[in-house]
C-alpha atoms as a PDB file:
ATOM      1  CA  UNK A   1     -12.609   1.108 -14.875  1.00  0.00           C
ATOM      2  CA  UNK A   2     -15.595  -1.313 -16.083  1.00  0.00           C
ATOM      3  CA  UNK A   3     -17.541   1.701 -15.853  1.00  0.00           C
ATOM      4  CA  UNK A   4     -15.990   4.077 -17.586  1.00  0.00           C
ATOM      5  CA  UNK A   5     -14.922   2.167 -20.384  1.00  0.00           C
ATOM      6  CA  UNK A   6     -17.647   1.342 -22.024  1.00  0.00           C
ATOM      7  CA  UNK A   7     -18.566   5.059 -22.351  1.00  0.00           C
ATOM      8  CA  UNK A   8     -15.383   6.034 -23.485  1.00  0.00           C
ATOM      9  CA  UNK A   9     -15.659   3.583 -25.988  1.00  0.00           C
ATOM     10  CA  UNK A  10     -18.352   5.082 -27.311  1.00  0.00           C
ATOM     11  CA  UNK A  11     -16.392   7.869 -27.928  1.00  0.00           C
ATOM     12  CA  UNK A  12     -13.549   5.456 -29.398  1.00  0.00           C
ATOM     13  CA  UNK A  13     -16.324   4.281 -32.029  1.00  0.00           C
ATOM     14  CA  UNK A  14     -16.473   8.247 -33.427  1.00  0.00           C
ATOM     15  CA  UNK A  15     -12.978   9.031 -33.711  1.00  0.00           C
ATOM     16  CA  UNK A  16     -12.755   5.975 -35.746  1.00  0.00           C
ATOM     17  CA  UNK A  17     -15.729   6.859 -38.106  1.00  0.00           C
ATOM     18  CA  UNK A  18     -14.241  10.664 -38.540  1.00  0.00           C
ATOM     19  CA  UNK A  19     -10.296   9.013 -39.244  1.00  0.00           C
ATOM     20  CA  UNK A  20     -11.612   6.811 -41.597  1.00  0.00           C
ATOM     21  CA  UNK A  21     -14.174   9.098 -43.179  1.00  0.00           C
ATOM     22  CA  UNK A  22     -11.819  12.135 -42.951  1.00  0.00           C
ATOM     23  CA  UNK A  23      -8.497   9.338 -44.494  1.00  0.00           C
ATOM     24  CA  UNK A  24     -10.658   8.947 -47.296  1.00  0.00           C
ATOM     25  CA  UNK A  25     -11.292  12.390 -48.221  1.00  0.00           C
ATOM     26  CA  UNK A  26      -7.527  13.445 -47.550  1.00  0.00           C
ATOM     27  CA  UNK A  27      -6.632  10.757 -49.953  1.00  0.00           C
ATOM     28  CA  UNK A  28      -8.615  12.466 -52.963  1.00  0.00           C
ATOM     29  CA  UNK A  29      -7.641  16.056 -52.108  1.00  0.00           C
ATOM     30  CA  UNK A  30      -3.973  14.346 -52.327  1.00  0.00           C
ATOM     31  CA  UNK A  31      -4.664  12.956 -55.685  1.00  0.00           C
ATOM     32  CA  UNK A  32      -6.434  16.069 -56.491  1.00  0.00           C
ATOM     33  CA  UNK A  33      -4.162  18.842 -55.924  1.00  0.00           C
ATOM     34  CA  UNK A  34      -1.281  16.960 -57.198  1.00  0.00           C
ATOM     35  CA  UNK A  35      -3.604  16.574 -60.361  1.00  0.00           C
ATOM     36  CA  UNK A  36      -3.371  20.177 -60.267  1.00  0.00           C
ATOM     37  CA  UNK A  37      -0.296  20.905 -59.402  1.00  0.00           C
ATOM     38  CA  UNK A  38       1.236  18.811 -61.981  1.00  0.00           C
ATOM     39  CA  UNK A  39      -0.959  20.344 -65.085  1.00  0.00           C
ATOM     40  CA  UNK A  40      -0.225  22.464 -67.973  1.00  0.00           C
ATOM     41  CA  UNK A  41      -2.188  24.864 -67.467  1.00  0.00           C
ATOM     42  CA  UNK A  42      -1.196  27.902 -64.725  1.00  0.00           C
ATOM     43  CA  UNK A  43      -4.549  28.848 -63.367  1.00  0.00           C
ATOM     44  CA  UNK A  44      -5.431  24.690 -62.813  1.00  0.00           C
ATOM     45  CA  UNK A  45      -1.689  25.025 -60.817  1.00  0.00           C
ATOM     46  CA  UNK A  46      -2.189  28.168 -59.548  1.00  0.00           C
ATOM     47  CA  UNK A  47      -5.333  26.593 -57.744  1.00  0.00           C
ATOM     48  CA  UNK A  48      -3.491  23.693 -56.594  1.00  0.00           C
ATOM     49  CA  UNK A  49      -0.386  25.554 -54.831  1.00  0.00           C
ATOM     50  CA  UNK A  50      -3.099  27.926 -53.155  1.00  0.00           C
ATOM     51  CA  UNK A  51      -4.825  25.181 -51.815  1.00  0.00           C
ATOM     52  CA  UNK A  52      -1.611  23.155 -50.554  1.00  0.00           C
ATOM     53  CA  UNK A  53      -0.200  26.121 -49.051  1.00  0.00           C
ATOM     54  CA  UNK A  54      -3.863  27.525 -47.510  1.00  0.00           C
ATOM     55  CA  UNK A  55      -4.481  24.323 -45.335  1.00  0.00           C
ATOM     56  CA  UNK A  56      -0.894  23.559 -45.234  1.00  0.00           C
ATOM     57  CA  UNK A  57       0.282  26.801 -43.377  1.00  0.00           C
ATOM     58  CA  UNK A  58      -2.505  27.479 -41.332  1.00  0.00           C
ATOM     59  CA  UNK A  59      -4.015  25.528 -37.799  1.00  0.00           C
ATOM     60  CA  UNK A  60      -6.401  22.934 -38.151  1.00  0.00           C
ATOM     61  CA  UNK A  61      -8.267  23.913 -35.087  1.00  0.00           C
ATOM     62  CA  UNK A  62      -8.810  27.178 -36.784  1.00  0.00           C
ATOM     63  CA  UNK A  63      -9.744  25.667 -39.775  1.00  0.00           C
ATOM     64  CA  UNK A  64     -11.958  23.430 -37.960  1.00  0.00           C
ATOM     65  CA  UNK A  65     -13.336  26.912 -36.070  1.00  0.00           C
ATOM     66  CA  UNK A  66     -13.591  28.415 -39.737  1.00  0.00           C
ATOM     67  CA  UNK A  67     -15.924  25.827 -41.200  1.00  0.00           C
ATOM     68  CA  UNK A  68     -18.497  25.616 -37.610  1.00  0.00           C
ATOM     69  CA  UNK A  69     -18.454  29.404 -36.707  1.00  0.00           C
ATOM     70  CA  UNK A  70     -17.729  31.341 -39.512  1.00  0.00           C
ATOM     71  CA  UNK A  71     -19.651  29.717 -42.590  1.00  0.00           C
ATOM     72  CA  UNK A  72     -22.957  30.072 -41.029  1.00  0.00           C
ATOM     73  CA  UNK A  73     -22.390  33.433 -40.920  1.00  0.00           C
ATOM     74  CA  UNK A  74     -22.843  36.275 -43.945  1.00  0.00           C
ATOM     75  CA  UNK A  75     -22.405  35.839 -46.654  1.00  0.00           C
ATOM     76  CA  UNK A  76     -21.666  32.224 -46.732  1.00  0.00           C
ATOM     77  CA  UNK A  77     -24.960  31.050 -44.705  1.00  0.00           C
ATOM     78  CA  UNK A  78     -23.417  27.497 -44.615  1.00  0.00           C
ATOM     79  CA  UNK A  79     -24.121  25.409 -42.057  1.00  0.00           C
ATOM     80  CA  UNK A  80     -22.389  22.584 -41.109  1.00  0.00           C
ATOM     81  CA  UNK A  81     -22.882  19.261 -38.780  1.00  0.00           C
ATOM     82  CA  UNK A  82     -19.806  19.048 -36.269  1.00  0.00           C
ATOM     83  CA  UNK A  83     -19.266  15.516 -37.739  1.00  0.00           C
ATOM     84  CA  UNK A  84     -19.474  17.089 -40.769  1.00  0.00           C
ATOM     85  CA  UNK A  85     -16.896  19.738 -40.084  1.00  0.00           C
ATOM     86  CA  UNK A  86     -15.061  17.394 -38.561  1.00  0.00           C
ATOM     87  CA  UNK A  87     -14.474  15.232 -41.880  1.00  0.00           C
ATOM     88  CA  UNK A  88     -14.058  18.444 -44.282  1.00  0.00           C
ATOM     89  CA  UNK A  89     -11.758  19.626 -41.871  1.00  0.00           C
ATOM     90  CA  UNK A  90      -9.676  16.967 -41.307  1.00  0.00           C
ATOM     91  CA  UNK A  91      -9.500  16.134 -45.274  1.00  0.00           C
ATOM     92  CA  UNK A  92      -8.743  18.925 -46.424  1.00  0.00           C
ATOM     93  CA  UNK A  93      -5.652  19.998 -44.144  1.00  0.00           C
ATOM     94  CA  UNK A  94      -4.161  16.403 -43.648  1.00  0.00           C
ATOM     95  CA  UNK A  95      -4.913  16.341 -47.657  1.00  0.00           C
ATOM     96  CA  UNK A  96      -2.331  19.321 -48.590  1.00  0.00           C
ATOM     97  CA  UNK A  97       0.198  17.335 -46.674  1.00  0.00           C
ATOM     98  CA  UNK A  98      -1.141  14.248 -48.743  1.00  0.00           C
ATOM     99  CA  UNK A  99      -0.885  16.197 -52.197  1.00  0.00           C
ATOM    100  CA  UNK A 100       3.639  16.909 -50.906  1.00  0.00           C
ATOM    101  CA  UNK A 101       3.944  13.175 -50.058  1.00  0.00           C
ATOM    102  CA  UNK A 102       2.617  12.081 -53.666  1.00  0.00           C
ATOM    103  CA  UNK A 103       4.269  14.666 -55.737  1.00  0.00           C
ATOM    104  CA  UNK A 104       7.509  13.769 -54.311  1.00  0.00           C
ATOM    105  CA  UNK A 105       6.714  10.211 -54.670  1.00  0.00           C
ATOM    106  CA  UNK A 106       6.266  10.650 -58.213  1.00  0.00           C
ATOM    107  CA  UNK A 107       9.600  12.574 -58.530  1.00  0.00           C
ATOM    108  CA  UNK A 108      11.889   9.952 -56.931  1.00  0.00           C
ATOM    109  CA  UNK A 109      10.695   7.249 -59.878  1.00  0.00           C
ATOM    110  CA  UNK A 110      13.164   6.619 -61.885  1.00  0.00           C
ATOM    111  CA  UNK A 111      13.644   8.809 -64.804  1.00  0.00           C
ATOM    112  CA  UNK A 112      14.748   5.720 -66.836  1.00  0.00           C
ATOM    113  CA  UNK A 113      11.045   4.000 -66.080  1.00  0.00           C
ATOM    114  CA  UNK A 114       9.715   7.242 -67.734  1.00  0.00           C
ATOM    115  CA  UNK A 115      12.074   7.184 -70.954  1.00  0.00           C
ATOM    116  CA  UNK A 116      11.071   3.203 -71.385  1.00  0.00           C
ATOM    117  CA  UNK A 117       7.037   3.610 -71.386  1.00  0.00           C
ATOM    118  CA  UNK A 118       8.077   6.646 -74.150  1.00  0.00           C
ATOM    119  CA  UNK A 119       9.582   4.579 -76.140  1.00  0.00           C
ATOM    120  CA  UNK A 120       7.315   2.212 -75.876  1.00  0.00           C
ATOM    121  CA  UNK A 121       5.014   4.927 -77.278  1.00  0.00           C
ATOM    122  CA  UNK A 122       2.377   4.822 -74.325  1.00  0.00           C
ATOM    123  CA  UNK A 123       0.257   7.775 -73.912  1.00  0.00           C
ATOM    124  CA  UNK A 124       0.978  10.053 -70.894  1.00  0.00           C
ATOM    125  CA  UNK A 125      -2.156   8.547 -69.214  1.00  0.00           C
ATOM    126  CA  UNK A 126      -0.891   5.072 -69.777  1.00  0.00           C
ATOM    127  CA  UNK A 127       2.400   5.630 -68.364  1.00  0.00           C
ATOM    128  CA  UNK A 128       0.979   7.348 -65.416  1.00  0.00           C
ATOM    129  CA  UNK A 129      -1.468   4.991 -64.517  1.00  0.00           C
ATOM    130  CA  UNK A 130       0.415   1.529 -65.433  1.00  0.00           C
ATOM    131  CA  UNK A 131       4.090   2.490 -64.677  1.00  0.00           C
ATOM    132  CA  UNK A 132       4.638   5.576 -62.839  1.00  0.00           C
ATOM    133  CA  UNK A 133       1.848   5.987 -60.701  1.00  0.00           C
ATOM    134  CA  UNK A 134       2.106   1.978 -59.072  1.00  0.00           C
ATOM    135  CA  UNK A 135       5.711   2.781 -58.231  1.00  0.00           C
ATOM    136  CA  UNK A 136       5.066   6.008 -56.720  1.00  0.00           C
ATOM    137  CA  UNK A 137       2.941   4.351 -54.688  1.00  0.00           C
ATOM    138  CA  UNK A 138       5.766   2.169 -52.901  1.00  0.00           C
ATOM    139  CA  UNK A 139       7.484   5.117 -52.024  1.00  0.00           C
ATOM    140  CA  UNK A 140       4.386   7.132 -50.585  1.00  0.00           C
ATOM    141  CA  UNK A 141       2.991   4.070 -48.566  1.00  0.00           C
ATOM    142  CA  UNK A 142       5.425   4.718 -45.543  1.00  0.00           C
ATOM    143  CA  UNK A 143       5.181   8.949 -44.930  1.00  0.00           C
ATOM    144  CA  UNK A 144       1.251   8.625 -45.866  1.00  0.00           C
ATOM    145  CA  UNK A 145       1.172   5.718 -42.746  1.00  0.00           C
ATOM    146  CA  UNK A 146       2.695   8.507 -40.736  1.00  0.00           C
ATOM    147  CA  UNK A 147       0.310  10.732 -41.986  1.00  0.00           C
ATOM    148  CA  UNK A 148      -2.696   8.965 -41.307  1.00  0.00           C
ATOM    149  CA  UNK A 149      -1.989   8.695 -37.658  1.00  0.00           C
ATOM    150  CA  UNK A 150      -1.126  12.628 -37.362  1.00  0.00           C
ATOM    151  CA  UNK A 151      -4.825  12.535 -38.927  1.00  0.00           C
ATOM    152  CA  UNK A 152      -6.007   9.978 -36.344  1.00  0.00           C
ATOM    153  CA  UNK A 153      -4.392  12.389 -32.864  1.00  0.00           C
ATOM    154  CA  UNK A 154      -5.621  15.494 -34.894  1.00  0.00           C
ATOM    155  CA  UNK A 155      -9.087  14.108 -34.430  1.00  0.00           C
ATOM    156  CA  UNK A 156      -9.152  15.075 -30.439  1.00  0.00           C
ATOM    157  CA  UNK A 157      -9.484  18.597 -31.803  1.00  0.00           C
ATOM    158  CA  UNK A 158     -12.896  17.758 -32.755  1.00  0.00           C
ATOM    159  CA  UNK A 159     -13.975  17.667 -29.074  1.00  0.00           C
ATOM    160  CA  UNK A 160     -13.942  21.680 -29.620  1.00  0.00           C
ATOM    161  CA  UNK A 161     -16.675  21.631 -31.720  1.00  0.00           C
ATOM    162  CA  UNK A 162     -19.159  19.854 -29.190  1.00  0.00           C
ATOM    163  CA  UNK A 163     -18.602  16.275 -30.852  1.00  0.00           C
ATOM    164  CA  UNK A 164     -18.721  13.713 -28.715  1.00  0.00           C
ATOM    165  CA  UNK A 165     -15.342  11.371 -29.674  1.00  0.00           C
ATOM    166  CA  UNK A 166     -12.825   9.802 -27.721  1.00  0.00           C
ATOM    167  CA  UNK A 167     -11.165  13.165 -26.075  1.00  0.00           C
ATOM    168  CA  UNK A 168     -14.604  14.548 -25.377  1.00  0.00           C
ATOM    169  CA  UNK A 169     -15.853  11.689 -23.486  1.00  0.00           C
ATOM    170  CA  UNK A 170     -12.745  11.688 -21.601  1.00  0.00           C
ATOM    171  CA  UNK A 171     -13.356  15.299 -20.271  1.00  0.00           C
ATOM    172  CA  UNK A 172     -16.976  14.789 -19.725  1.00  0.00           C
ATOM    173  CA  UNK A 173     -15.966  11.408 -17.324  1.00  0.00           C
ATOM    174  CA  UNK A 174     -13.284  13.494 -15.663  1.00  0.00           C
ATOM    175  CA  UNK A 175     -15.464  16.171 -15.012  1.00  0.00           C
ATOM    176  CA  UNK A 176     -18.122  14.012 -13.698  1.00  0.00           C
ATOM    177  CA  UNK A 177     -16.141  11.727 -11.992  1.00  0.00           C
ATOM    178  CA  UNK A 178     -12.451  13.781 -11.370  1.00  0.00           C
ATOM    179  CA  UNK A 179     -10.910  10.375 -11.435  1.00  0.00           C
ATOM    180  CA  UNK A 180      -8.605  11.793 -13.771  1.00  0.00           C
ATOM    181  CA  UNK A 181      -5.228   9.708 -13.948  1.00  0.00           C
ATOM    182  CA  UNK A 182      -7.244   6.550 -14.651  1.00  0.00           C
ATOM    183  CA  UNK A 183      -9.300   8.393 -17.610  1.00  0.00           C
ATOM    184  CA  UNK A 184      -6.482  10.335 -19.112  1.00  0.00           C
ATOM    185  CA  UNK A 185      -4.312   7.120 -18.765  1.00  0.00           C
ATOM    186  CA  UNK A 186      -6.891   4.658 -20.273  1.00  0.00           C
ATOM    187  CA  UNK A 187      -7.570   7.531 -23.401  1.00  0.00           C
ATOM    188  CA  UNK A 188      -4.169   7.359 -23.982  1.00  0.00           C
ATOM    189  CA  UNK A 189      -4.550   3.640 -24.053  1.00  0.00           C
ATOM    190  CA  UNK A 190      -6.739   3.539 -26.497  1.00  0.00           C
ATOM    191  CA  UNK A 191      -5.099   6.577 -28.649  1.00  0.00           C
ATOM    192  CA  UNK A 192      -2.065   4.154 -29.062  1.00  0.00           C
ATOM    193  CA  UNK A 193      -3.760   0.969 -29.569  1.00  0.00           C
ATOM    194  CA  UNK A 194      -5.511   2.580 -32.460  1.00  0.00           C
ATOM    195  CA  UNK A 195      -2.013   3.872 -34.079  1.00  0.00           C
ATOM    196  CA  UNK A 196      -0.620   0.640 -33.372  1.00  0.00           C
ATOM    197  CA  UNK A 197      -3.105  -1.101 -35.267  1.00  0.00           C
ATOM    198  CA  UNK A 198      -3.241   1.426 -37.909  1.00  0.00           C
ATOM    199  CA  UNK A 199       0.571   0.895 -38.783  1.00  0.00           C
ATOM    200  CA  UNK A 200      -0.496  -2.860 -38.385  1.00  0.00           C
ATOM    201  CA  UNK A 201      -2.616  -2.745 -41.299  1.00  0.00           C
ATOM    202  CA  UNK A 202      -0.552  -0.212 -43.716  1.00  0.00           C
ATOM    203  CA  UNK A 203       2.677  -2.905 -42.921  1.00  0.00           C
ATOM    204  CA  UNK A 204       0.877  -5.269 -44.268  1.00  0.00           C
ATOM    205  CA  UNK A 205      -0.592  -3.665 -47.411  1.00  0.00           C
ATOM    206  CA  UNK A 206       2.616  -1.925 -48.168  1.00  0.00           C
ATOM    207  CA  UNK A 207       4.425  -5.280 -48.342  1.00  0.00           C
ATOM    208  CA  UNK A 208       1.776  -6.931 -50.502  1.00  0.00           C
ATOM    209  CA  UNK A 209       1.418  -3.503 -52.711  1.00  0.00           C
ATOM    210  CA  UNK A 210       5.163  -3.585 -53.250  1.00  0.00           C
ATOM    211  CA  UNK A 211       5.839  -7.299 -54.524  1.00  0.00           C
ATOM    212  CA  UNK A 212       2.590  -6.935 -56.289  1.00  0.00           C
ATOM    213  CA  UNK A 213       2.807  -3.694 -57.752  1.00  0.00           C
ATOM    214  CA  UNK A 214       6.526  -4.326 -59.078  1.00  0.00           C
ATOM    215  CA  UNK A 215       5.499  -7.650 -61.074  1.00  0.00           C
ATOM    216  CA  UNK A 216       2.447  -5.460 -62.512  1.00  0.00           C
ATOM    217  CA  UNK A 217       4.815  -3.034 -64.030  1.00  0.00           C
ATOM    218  CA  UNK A 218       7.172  -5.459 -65.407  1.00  0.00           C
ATOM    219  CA  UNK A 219       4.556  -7.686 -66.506  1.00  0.00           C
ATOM    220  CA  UNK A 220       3.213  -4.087 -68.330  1.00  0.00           C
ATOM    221  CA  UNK A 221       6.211  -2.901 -69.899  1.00  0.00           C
ATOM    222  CA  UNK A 222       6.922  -6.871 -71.006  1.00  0.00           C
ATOM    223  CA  UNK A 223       3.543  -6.872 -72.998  1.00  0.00           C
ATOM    224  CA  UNK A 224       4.246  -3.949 -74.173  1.00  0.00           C
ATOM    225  CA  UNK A 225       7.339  -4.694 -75.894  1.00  0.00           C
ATOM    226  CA  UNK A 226       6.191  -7.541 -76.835  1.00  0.00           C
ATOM    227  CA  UNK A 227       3.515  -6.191 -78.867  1.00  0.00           C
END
């Protein structure tokens, strides 16, 4: 087992760089179709509900086929890096499910937090981005943590594409070696250790986020009135 794990931790190091990479880009689709979704105009909404409901209802190891096989081809002539497909991939499907989890966060604030900054005669981007918005967050925190580690197991699909993470390395030592309960069992290992410490981290920053981002907004709507 001293053997193999250091090789399999090399693998552990590129599932970690394409969650985190691939996190951040789900993230901004999130913001971004909801962006869309939410707008006043129908073709900016139109493109948002065909985006959620593209990457939404389809595989992501077809999706993640799509982008390495099929955009190279005519007439796209796109080609794409695996770790590169990997991230786009990964974004842009875990980010549909991103762009449900916010615009439901943002319906379950309190209407009555929504009448105040009007009367308070904020503009809509004021009340979105100093009242609204910070609450919203509180309620996405916990289904987004859930998310993220769907995002981190989605990332053994990768291995498919010839990229050389955690699941791939695990085949390639099993192959060489066919010791295959210890490799399988010390992936999963790792797999859960990585979750673990992923809720870890969003525990902590949803606790902070919450008493912090609750004293922002009544410190906002204070100042306003106040003025």
């Amino acid at each position: 087992m001293r053997e193999l794990f250091p090789l399999l931790l090399q693998g552990t190091l590129v599932t970690i760089q394409i969650a985190a990479l691939g996190t951040l880009l789900a993230i901004a689709m999130a913001f971004v179709a909801t962006a869309a979704k939410l707008a006043p105009w129908a073709p900016v909404r139109w493109f948002g509900n065909v985006y959620v409901e593209v990457f939404r209802g389809t595989s992501l190891l077809v999706q993640l086929f799509w982008f390495f096989f099929v955009l190279p081809l005519p007439p796209f002539r796109i080609e794409l890096t695996p770790f590169t497909v990997a991230i786009v991939g990964l974004g842009l499907h875990y980010g549909a499910y991103g762009s449900e989890i916010l615009r439901g966060a943002l319906r379950s604030v309190p209407g009555g937090q929504f009448e105040a900054a009007v009367a308070l005669n904020m503009s809509a981007f004021a009340r979105m981005r100093r009242i609204i918005l910070p609450q919203a967050m509180i309620n996405a925190l916990p289904p987004a943590t859930n998310l993220m580690i769907e995002l981190l197991k989605g990332t053994s699909l990768v291995s498919l594409i010839t990229l050389s993470d955690l699941t791939f390395r695990a085949r390639q030592l099993d192959e060489a070696t066919f010791k295959t309960a210890e490799i399988f069992c010390l992936t999963l290992v790792i797999y859960f250790v990585l979750a673990q410490l992923l809720v870890a981290l969003m525990r902590h920053f949803e606790r902070r986020a919450s008493h912090g981002i609750i004293a922002h907004t009544s410190r906002q709507i204070t100042q306003k009135a106040a003025s």
